[in-house]
Protein backbone atom coordinates (compact mmCIF):
# COMPACT_ATOMS: atom_id res chain seq x y z
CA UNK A 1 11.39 22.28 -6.44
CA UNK A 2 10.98 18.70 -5.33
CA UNK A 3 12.81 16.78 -2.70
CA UNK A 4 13.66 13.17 -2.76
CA UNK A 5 14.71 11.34 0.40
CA UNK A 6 17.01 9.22 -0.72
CA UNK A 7 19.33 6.06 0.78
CA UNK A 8 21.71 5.23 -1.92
CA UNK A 9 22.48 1.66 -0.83
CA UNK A 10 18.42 0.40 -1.78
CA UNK A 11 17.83 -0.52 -4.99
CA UNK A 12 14.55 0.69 -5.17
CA UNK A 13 15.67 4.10 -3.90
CA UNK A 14 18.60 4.42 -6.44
CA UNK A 15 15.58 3.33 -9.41
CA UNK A 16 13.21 6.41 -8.21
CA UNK A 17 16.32 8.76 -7.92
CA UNK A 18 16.94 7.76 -11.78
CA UNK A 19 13.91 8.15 -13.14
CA UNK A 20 13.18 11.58 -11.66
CA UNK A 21 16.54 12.15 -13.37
CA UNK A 22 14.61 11.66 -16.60
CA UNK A 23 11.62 13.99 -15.72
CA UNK A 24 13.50 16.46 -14.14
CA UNK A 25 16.57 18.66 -12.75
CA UNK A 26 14.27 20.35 -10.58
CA UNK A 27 15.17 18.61 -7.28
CA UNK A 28 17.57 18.29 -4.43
CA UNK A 29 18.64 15.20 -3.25
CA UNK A 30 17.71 14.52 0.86
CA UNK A 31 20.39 11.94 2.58
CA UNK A 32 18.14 11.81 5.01
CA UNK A 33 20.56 8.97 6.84
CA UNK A 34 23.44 10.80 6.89
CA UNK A 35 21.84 14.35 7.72
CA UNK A 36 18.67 13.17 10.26
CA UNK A 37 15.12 13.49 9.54
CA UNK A 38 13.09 15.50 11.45
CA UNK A 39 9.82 15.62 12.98
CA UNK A 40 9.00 18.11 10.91
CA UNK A 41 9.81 16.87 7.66
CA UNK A 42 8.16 13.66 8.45
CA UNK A 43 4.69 15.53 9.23
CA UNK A 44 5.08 17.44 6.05
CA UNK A 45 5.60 14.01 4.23
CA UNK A 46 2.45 12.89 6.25
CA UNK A 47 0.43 15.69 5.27
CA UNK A 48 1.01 16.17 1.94
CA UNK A 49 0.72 12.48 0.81
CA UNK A 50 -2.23 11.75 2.77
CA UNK A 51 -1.22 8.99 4.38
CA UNK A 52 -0.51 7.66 8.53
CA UNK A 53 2.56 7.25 9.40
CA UNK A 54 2.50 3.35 9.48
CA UNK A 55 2.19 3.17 6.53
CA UNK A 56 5.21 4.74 6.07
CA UNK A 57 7.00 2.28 7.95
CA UNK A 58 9.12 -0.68 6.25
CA UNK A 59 7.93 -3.77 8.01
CA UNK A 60 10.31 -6.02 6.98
CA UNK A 61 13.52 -4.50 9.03
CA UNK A 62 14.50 -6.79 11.81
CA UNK A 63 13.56 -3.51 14.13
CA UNK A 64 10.28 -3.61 13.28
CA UNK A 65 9.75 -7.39 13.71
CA UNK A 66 11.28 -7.49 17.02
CA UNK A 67 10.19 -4.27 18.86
CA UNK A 68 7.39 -2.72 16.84
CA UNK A 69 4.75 -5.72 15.23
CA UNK A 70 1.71 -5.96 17.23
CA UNK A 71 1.89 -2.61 19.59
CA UNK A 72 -0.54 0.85 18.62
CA UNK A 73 1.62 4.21 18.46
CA UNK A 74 -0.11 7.05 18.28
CA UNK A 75 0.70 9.53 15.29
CA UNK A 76 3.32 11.69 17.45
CA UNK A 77 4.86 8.39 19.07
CA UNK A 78 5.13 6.89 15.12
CA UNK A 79 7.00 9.85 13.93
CA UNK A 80 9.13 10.31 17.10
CA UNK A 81 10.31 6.38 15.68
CA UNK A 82 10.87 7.15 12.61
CA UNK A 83 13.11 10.44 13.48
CA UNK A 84 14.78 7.76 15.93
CA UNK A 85 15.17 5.02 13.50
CA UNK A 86 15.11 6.82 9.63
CA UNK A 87 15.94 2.94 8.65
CA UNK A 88 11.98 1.94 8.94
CA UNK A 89 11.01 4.67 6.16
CA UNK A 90 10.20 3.53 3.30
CA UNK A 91 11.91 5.10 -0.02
CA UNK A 92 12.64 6.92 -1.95
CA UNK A 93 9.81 9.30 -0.96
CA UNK A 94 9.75 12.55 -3.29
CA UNK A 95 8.10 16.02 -1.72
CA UNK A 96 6.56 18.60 -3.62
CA UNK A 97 4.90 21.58 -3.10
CA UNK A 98 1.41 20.48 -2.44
CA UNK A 99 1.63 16.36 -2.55
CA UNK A 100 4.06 13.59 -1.53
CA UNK A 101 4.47 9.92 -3.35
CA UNK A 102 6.31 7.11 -2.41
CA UNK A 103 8.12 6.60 -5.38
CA UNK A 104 7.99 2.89 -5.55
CA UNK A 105 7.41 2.28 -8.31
CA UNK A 106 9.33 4.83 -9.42
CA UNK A 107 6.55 5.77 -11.77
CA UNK A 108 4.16 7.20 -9.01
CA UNK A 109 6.54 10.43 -9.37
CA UNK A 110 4.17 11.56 -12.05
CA UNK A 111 1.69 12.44 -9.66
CA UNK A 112 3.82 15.57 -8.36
CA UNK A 113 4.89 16.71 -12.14
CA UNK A 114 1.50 16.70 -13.78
């Protein structure tokens, strides 16, 4: 089953959650701002897409710009941010058993169904 954390009020979040619609009914929705992230899910995102967790961050949120740009975080001080403030993740991101994708574009959730 795949998971899809999900903020209903971004438009590019609401696009991914549609068009896994369309490949399938397979997956559970993840609120992930109204039910917290957790470390835990946030190294499982990092692991199974391969990725660092700045790159997982949304630079473009006022938090970022004003207390964030231009300092190094280690991996463990990134993710303790991003359980802080779920706001800087990027979305949607969809889990599956073995990989992760940012699903923006929503297309990149082919990766997990092939």
């Amino acid at each position: 089953m795949l998971k899809i954390f999900h903020n209903p009020r971004c438009k590019h979040s609401r696009a991914g959650l549609e068009y896994l619609k369309t490949k399938t009914d397979n997956f559970k929705v993840r609120l992930y701002l109204k039910e917290p992230i957790t470390k835990d899910e946030v190294k499982e995102i990092l692991l199974k897409s391969n990725t660092s967790p700045d790159l997982l961050v949304r630079k473009q949120e006022d938090y970022y710009k004003k207390m964030l740009k231009g300092k190094n975080f280690n991996t463990d001080e990134w993710i303790k941010i991003l359980v802080d403030n779920p706001n800087l993740i990027q979305r949607p991101i969809v889990v599956g058993k073995l990989k992760a994708v940012l699903a923006n574009p929503p297309e990149e959730v082919d990766k997990l169904l092939k």
